[in-house]
C-alpha atoms as a PDB file:
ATOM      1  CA  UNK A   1    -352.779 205.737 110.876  1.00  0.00           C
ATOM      2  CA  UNK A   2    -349.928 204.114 109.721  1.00  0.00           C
ATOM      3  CA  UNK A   3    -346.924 203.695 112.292  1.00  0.00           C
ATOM      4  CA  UNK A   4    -343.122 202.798 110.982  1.00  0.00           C
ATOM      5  CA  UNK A   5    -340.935 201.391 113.900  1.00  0.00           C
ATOM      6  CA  UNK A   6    -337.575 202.715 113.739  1.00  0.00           C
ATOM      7  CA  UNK A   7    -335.915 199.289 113.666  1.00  0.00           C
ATOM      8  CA  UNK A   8    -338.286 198.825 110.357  1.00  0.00           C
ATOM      9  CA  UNK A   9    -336.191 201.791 109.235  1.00  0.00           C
ATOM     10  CA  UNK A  10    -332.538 200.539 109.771  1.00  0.00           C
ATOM     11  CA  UNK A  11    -333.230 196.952 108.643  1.00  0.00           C
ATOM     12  CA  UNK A  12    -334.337 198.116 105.173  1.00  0.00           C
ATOM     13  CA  UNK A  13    -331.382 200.819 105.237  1.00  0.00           C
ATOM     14  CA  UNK A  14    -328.908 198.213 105.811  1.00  0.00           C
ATOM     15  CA  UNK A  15    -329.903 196.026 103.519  1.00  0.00           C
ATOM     16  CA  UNK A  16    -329.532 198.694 100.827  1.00  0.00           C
ATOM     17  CA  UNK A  17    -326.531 199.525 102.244  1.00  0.00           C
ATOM     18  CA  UNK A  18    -325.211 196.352 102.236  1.00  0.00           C
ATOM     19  CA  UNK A  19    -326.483 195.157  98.469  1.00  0.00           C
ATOM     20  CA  UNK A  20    -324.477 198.535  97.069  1.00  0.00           C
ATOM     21  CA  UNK A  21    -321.720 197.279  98.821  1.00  0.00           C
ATOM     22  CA  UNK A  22    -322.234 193.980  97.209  1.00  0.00           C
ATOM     23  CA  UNK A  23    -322.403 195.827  93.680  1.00  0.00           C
ATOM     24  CA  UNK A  24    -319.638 197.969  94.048  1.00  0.00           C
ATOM     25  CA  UNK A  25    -317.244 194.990  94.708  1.00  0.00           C
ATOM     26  CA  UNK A  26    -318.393 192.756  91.813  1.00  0.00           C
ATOM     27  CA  UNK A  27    -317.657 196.158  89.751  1.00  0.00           C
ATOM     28  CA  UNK A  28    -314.124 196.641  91.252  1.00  0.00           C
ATOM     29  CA  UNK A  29    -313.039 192.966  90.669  1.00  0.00           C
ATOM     30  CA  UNK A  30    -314.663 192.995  86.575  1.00  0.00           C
ATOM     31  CA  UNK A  31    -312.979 196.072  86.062  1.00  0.00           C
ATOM     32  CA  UNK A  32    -309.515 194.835  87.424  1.00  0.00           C
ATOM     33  CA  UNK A  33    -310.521 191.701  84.987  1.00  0.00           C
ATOM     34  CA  UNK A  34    -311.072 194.030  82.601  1.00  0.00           C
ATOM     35  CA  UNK A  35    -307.991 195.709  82.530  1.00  0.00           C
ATOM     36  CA  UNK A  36    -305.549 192.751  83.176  1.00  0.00           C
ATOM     37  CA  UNK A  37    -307.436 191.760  79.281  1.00  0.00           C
ATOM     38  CA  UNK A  38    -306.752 194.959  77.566  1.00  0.00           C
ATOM     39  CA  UNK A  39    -302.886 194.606  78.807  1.00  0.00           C
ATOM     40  CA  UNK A  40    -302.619 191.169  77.507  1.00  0.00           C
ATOM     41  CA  UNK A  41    -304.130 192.601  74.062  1.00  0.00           C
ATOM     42  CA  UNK A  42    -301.366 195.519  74.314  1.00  0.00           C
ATOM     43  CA  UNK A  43    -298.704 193.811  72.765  1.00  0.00           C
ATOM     44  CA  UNK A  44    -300.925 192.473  70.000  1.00  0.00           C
ATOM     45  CA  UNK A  45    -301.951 195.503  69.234  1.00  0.00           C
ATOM     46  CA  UNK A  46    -298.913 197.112  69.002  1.00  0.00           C
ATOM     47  CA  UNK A  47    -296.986 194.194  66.892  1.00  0.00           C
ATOM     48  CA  UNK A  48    -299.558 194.738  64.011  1.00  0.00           C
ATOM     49  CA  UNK A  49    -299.344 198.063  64.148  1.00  0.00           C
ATOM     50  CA  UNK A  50    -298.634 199.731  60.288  1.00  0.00           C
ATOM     51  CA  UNK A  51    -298.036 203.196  59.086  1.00  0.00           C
ATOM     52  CA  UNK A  52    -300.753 203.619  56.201  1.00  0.00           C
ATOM     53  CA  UNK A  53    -301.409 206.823  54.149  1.00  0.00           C
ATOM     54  CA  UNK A  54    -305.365 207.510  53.860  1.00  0.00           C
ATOM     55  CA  UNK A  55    -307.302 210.039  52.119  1.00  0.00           C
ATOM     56  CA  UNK A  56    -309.744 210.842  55.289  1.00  0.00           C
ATOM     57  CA  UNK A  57    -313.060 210.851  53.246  1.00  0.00           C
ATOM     58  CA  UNK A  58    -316.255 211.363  56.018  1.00  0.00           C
ATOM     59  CA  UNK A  59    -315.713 211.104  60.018  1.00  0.00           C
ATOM     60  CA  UNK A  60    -318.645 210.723  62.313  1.00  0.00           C
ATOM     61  CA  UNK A  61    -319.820 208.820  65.651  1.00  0.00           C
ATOM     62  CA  UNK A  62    -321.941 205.904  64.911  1.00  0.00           C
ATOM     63  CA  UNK A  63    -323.589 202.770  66.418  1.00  0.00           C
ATOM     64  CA  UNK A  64    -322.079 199.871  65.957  1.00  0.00           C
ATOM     65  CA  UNK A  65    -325.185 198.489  63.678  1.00  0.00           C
ATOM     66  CA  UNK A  66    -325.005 201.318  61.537  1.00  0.00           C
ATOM     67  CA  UNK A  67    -321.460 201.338  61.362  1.00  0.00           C
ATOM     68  CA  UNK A  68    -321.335 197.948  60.029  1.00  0.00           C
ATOM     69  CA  UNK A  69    -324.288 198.636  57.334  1.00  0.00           C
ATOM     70  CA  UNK A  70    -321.372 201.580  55.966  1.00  0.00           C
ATOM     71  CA  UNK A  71    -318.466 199.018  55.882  1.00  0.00           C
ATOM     72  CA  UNK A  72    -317.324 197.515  59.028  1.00  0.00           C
ATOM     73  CA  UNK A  73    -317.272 193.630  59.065  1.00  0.00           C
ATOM     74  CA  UNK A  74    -319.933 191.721  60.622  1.00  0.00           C
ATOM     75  CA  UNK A  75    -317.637 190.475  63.129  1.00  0.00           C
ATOM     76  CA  UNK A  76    -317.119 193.641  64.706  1.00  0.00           C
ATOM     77  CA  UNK A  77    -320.729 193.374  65.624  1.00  0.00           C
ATOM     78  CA  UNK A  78    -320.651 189.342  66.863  1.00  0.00           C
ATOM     79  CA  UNK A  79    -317.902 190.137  69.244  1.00  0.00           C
ATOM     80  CA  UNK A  80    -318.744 192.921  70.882  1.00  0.00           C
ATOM     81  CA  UNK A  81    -320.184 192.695  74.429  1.00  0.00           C
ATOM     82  CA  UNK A  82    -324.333 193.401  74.765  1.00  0.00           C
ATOM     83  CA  UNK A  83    -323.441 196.637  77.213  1.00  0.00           C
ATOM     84  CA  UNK A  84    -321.346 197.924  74.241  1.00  0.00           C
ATOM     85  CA  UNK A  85    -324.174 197.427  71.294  1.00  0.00           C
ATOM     86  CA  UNK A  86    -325.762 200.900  71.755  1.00  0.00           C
ATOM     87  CA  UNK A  87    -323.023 202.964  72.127  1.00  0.00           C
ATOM     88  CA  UNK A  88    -321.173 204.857  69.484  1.00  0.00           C
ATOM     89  CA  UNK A  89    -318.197 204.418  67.700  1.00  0.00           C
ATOM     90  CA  UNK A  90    -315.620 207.324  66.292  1.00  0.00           C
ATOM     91  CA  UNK A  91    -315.857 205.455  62.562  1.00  0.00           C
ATOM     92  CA  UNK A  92    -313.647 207.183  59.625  1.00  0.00           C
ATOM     93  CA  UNK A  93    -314.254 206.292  56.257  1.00  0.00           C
ATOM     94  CA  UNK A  94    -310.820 206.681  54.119  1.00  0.00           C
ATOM     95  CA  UNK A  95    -309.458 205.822  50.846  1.00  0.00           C
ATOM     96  CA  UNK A  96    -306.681 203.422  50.970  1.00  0.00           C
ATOM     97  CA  UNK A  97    -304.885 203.269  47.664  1.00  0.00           C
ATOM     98  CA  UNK A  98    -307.788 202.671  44.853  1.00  0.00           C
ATOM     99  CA  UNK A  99    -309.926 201.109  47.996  1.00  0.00           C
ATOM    100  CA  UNK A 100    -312.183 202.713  50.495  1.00  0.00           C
ATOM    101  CA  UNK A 101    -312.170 201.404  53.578  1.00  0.00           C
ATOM    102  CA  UNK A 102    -314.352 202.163  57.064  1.00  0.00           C
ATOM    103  CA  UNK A 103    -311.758 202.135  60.320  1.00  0.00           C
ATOM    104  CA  UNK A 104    -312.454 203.253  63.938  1.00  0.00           C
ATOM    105  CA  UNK A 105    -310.455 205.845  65.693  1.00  0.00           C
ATOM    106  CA  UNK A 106    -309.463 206.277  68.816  1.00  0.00           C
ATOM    107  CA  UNK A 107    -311.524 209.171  70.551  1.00  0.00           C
ATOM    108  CA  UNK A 108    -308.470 211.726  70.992  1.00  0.00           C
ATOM    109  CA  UNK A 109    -307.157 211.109  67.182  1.00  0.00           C
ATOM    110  CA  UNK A 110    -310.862 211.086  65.404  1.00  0.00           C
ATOM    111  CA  UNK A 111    -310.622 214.570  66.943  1.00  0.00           C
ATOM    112  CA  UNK A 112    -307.425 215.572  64.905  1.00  0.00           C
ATOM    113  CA  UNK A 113    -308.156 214.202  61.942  1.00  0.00           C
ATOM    114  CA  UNK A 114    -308.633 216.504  59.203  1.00  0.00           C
ATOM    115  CA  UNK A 115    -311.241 215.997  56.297  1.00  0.00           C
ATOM    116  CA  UNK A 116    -310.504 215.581  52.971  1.00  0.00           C
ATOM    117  CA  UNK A 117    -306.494 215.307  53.332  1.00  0.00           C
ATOM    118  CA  UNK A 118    -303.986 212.962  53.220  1.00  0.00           C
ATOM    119  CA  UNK A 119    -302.925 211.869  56.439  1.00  0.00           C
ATOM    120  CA  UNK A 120    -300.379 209.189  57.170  1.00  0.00           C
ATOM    121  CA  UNK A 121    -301.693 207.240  60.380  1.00  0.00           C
ATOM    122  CA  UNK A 122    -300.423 204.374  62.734  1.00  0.00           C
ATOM    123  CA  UNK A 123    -303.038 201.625  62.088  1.00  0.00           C
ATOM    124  CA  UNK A 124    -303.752 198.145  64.066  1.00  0.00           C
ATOM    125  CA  UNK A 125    -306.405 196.243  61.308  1.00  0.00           C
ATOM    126  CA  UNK A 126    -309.019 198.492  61.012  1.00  0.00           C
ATOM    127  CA  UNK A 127    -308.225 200.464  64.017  1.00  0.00           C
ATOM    128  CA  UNK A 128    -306.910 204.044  63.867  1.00  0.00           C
ATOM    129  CA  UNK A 129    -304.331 204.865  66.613  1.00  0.00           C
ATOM    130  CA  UNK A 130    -302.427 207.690  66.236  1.00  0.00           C
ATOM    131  CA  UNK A 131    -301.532 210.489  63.530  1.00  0.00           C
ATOM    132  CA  UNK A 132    -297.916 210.707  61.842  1.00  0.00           C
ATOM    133  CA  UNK A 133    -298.016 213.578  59.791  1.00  0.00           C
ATOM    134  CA  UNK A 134    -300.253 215.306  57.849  1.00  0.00           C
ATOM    135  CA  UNK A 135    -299.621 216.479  53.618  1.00  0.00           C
ATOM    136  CA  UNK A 136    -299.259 219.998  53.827  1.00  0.00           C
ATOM    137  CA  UNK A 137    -299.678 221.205  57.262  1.00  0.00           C
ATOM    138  CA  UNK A 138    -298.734 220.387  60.702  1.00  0.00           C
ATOM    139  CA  UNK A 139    -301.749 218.020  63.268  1.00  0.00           C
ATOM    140  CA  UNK A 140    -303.873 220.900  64.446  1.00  0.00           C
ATOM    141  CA  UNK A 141    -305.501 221.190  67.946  1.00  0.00           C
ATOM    142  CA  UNK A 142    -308.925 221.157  68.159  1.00  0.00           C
ATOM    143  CA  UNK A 143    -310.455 223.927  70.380  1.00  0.00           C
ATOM    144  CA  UNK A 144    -310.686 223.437  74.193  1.00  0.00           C
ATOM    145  CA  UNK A 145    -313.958 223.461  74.386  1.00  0.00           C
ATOM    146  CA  UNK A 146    -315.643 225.524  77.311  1.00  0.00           C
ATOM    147  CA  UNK A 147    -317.609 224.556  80.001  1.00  0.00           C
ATOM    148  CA  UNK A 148    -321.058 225.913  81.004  1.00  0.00           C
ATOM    149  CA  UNK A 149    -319.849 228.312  83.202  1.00  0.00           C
ATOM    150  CA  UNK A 150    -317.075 229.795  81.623  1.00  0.00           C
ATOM    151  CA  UNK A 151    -319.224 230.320  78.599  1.00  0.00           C
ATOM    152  CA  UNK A 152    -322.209 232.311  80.758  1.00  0.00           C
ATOM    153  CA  UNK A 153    -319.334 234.190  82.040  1.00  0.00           C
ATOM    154  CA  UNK A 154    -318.368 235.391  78.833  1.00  0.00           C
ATOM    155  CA  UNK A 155    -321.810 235.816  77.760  1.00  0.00           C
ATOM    156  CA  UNK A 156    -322.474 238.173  81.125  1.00  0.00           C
ATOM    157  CA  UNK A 157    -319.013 239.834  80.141  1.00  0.00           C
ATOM    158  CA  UNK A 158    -320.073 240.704  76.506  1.00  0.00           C
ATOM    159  CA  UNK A 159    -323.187 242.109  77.644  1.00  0.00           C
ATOM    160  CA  UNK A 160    -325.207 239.547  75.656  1.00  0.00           C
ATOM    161  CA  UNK A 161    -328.366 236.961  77.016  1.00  0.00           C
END
């Protein structure tokens, strides 16, 4: 039969224990990295920033490969980080004057914006960050959307399975 000493036990809990500890504070000093970057790009951001009236033509979440196969330049692809690569993008394709153009959004404003209107937006480059006004109409809320349990609440309530 196979007998595990106790001390076996600890020693290989410990060092568990201790390489977590390890990971978690190379995480907390590359995000604090992280974040001292994106303050530094703030004002950069913000100095370029233009109002622009678009024609919101098609809005959906893509990859960044296939986002740059419907318009985005290459270079959106070369300098984006290898953890980023797979994950998607909130990509609007607009009409700019006679041109069509592909931007990204920011998450909370892709929500807002309405298809197949004229919207007048604060842009950085090709990046969408916030919504001025839009022709004919106030910005609209999206609904809050409900979580699991509220909704099986309501389901139980209305008598439905």
């Amino acid at each position: 039969m196979l007998a595990i000493h106790a001390g076996t036990v600890l020693t290989a809990l410990f060092s568990i224990l201790f390489v977590l500890l390890l990971i978690l504070v190379a995480l907390y000093f590359l995000g604090r990295r992280m974040q001292k970057k994106q303050e530094e790009q703030q004002p950069l951001i913000e100095a370029n920033t233009m109002d622009v009236s678009i024609l919101v033509i098609d809005k959906k979440r893509m990859r960044i490969a296939d986002a740059v196969r419907a318009g985005l330049p290459e270079q959106v692809r070369a300098q984006t980080p290898f953890y980023l690569k797979l994950s998607k993008l909130p990509i609007v394709k607009a009409k700019v004057g006679p041109r069509v153009m592909t931007f990204i959004a920011e998450p909370k404003v892709f929500e807002l914006l309405p298809l197949k209107k004229e919207v007048k937006v604060a842009a950085s480059g090709l990046y969408i960050r916030s919504i001025k006004s839009v022709r004919g109409g106030a910005v609209s809320e999206p609904p809050a959307k409900k979580g699991f349990l509220s909704g099986l609440r309501e389901r139980i309530a209305s008598g439905r399975k």
